[in-house]
Protein backbone atom coordinates (compact mmCIF):
# COMPACT_ATOMS: atom_id res chain seq x y z
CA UNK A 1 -82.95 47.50 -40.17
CA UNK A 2 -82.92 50.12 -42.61
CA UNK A 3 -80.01 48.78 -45.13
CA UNK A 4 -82.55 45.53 -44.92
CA UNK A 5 -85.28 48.29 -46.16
CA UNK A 6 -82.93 49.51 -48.23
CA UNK A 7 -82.25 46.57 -49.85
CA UNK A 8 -85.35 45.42 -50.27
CA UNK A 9 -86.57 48.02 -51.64
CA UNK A 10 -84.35 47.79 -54.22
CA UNK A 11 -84.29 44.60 -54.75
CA UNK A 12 -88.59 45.89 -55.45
CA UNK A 13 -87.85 48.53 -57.65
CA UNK A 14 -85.08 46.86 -59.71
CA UNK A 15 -87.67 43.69 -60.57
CA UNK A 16 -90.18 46.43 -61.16
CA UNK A 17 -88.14 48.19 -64.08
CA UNK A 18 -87.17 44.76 -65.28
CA UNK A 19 -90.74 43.50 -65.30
CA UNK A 20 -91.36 47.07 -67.75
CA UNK A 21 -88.73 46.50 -69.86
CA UNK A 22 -89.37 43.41 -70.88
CA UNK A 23 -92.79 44.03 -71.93
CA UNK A 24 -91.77 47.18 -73.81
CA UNK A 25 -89.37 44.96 -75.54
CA UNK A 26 -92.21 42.25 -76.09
CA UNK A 27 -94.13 45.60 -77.25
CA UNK A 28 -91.29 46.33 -80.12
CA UNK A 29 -91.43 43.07 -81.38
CA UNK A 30 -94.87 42.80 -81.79
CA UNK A 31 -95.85 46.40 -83.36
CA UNK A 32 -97.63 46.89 -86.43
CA UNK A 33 -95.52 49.60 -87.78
CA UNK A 34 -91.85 51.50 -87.47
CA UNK A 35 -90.10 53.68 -89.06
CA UNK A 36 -86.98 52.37 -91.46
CA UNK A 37 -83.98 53.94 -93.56
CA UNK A 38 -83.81 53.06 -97.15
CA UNK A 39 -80.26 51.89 -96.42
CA UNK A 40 -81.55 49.09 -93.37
CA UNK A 41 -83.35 47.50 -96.40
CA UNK A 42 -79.84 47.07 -98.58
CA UNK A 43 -81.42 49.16 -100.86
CA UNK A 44 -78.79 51.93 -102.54
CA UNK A 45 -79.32 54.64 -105.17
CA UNK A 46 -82.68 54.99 -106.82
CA UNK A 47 -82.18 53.93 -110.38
CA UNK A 48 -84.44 54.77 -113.84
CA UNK A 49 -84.51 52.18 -116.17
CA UNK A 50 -85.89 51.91 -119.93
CA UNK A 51 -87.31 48.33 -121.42
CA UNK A 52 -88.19 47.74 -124.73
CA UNK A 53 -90.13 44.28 -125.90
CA UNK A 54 -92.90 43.34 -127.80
CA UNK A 55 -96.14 41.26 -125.93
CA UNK A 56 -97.48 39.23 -128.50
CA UNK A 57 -101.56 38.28 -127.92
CA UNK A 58 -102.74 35.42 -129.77
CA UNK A 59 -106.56 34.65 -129.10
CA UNK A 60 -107.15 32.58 -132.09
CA UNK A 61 -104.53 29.79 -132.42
CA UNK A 62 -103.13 28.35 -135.95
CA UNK A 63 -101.12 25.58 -136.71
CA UNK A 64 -98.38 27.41 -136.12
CA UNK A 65 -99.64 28.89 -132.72
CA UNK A 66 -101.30 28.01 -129.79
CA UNK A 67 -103.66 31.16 -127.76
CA UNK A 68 -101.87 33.05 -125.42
CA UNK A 69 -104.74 34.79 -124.23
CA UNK A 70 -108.51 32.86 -123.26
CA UNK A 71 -111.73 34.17 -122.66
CA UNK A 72 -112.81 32.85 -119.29
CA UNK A 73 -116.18 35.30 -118.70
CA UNK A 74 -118.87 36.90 -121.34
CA UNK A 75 -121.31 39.16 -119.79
CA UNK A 76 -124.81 38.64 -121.47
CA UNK A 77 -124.66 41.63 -122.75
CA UNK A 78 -121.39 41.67 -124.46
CA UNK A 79 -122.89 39.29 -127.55
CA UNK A 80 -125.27 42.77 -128.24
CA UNK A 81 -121.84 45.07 -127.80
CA UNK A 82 -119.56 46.21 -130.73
CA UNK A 83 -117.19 46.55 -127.69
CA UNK A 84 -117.52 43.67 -126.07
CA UNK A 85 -118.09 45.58 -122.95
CA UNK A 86 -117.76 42.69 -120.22
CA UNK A 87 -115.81 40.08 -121.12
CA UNK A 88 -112.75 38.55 -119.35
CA UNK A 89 -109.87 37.23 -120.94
CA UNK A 90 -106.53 35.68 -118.99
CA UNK A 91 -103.00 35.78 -120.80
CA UNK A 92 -99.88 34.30 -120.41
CA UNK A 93 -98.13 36.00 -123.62
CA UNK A 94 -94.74 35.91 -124.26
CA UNK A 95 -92.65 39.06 -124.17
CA UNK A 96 -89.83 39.09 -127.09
CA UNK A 97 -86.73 41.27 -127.98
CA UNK A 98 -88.39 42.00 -131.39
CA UNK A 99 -91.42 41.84 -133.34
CA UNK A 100 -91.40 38.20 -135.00
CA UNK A 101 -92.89 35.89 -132.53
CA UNK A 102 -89.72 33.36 -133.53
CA UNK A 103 -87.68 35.94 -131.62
CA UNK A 104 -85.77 35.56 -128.38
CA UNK A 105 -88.29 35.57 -125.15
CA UNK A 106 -87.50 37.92 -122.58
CA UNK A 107 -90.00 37.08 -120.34
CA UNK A 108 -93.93 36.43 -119.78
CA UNK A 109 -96.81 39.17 -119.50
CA UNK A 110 -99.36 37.25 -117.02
CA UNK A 111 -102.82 38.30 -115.52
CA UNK A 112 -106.15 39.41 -116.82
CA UNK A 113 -107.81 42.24 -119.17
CA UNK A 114 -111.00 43.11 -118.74
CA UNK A 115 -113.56 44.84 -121.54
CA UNK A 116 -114.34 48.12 -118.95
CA UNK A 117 -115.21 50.70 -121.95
CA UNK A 118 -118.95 51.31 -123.58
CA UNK A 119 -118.09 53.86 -125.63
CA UNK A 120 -114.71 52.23 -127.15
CA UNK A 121 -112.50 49.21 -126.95
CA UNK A 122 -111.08 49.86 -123.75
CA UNK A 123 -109.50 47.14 -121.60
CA UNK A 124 -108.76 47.35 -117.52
CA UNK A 125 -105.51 45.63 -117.63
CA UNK A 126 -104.26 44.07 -114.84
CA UNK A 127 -101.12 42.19 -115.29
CA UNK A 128 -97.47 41.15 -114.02
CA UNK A 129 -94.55 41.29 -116.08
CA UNK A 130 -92.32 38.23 -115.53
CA UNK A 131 -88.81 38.50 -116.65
CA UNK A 132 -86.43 35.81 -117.38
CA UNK A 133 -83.39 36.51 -119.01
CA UNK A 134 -80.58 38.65 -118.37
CA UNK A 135 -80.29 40.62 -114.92
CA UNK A 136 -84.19 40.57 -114.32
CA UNK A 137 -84.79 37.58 -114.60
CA UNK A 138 -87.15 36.18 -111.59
CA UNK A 139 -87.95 39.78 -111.35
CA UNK A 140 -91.29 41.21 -111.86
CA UNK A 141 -92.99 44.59 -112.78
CA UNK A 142 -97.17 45.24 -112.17
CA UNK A 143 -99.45 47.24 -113.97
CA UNK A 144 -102.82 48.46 -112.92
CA UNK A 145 -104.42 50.52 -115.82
CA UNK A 146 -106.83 51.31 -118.53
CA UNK A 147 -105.47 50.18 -122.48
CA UNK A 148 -107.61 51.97 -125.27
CA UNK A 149 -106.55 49.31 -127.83
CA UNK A 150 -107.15 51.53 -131.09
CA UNK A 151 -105.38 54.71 -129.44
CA UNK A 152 -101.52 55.44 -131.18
CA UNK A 153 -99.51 55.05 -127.30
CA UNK A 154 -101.33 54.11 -124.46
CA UNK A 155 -99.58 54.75 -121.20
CA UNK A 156 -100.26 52.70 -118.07
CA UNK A 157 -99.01 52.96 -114.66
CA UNK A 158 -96.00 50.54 -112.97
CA UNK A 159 -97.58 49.87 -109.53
CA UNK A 160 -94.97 47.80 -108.23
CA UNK A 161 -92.29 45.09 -108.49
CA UNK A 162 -90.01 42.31 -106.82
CA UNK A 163 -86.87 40.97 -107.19
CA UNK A 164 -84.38 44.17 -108.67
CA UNK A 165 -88.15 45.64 -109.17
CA UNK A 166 -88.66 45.97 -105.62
CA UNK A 167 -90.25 49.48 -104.94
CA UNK A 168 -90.60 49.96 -108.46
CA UNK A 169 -92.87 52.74 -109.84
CA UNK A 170 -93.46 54.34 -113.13
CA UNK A 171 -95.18 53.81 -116.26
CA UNK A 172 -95.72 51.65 -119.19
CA UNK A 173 -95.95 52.79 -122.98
CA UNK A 174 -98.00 50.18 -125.16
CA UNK A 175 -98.53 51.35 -129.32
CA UNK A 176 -100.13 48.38 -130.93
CA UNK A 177 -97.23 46.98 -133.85
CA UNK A 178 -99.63 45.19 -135.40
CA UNK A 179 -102.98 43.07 -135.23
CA UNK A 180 -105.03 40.88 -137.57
CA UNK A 181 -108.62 41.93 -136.25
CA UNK A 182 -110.19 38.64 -137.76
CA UNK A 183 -108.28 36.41 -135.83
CA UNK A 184 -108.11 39.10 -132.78
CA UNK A 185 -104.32 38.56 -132.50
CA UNK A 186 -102.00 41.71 -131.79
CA UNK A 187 -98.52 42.27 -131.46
CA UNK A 188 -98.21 45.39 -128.59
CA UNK A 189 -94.51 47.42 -128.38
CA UNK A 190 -93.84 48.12 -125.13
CA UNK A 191 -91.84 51.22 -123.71
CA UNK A 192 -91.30 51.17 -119.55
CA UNK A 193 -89.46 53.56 -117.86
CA UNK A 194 -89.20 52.25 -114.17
CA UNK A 195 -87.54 53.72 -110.99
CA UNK A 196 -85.90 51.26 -109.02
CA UNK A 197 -82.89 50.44 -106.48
């Protein structure tokens, strides 16, 4: 009688532990955070990387053009700015090895600026580098940052990435080339310096 105790209990305790480790296991699967090694991810030696390309920004279209960038939203009080404090534009301008806009494309500068400044022309520029030639291409870098148009180098911060960006951080150099302030087209050189794996 008391191997059959024995036994049973077990035969109790063993389904007991089971039971608890299957719901810590259910428990690992489902939490919201952990704990991972750079390596786990594939990802190797932290790199620092230097591109250089010109963003051309063509608002006003010729025969030779079509705009890159539109103006989507005026604030009502933007027509009374010098600074156009308010308005929205959205861009899809192509990036390019050299100045000439006939040169080869690298890749595609997408998102939105935003008029943010009263007191200058000041942009919020939020906007996603999209490469495709080379190594990078499919690969993207994002910037989050303020762009005082009429300053010599304006730097703005590399908030992320994908693709060989993945992880990416670091910062963006923008010094305007050149710009025809009729037509409100500009040709921006670009300096990044991005770390990367």
């Amino acid at each position: 009688m008391a191997k059959l105790l024995l036994i049973l209990l077990s035969i109790f305790f063993s389904a007991i532990a089971a039971v608890a480790a299957s719901g810590s296991a259910k428990e690992s699967h489902h939490r919201f955070s952990r704990n991972l090694s750079p390596e786990s991810m594939g990802l190797k030696e932290e790199k620092l990387s230097h591109l250089h390309f010109y963003f051309h920004d063509i608002i006003t279209g010729t025969n030779l053009t079509k705009p890159t960038a539109v103006k989507v939203a005026v604030a009502a009080s933007a027509n009374n700015s010098a600074r156009s404090f308010g308005t929205v534009f959205v861009m899809d301008d192509p990036l390019t090895v050299a100045p000439e806009p006939s040169s080869k494309i690298v890749g595609r500068a997408q998102g939105i600026y935003a008029s943010a400044s009263q007191e200058e022309v000041g942009f919020l520029m939020v906007l996603t580098f999209a490469f495709m030639e080379g190594k990078y291409n499919g690969s993207t870098l994002s910037i989050l940052g303020r762009n005082a148009i009429f300053s010599g180098v304006r730097e703005m911060p590399i908030v992320g990435g994908s693709g060989l960006f993945r992880f990416a951080r670091g910062y963006a150099q923008a010094s305007t080339h050149s710009i025809n302030v009729q037509l409100r087209n500009a040709v921006v050189e670009y300096n990044v310096y991005v770390f990367h794996y």
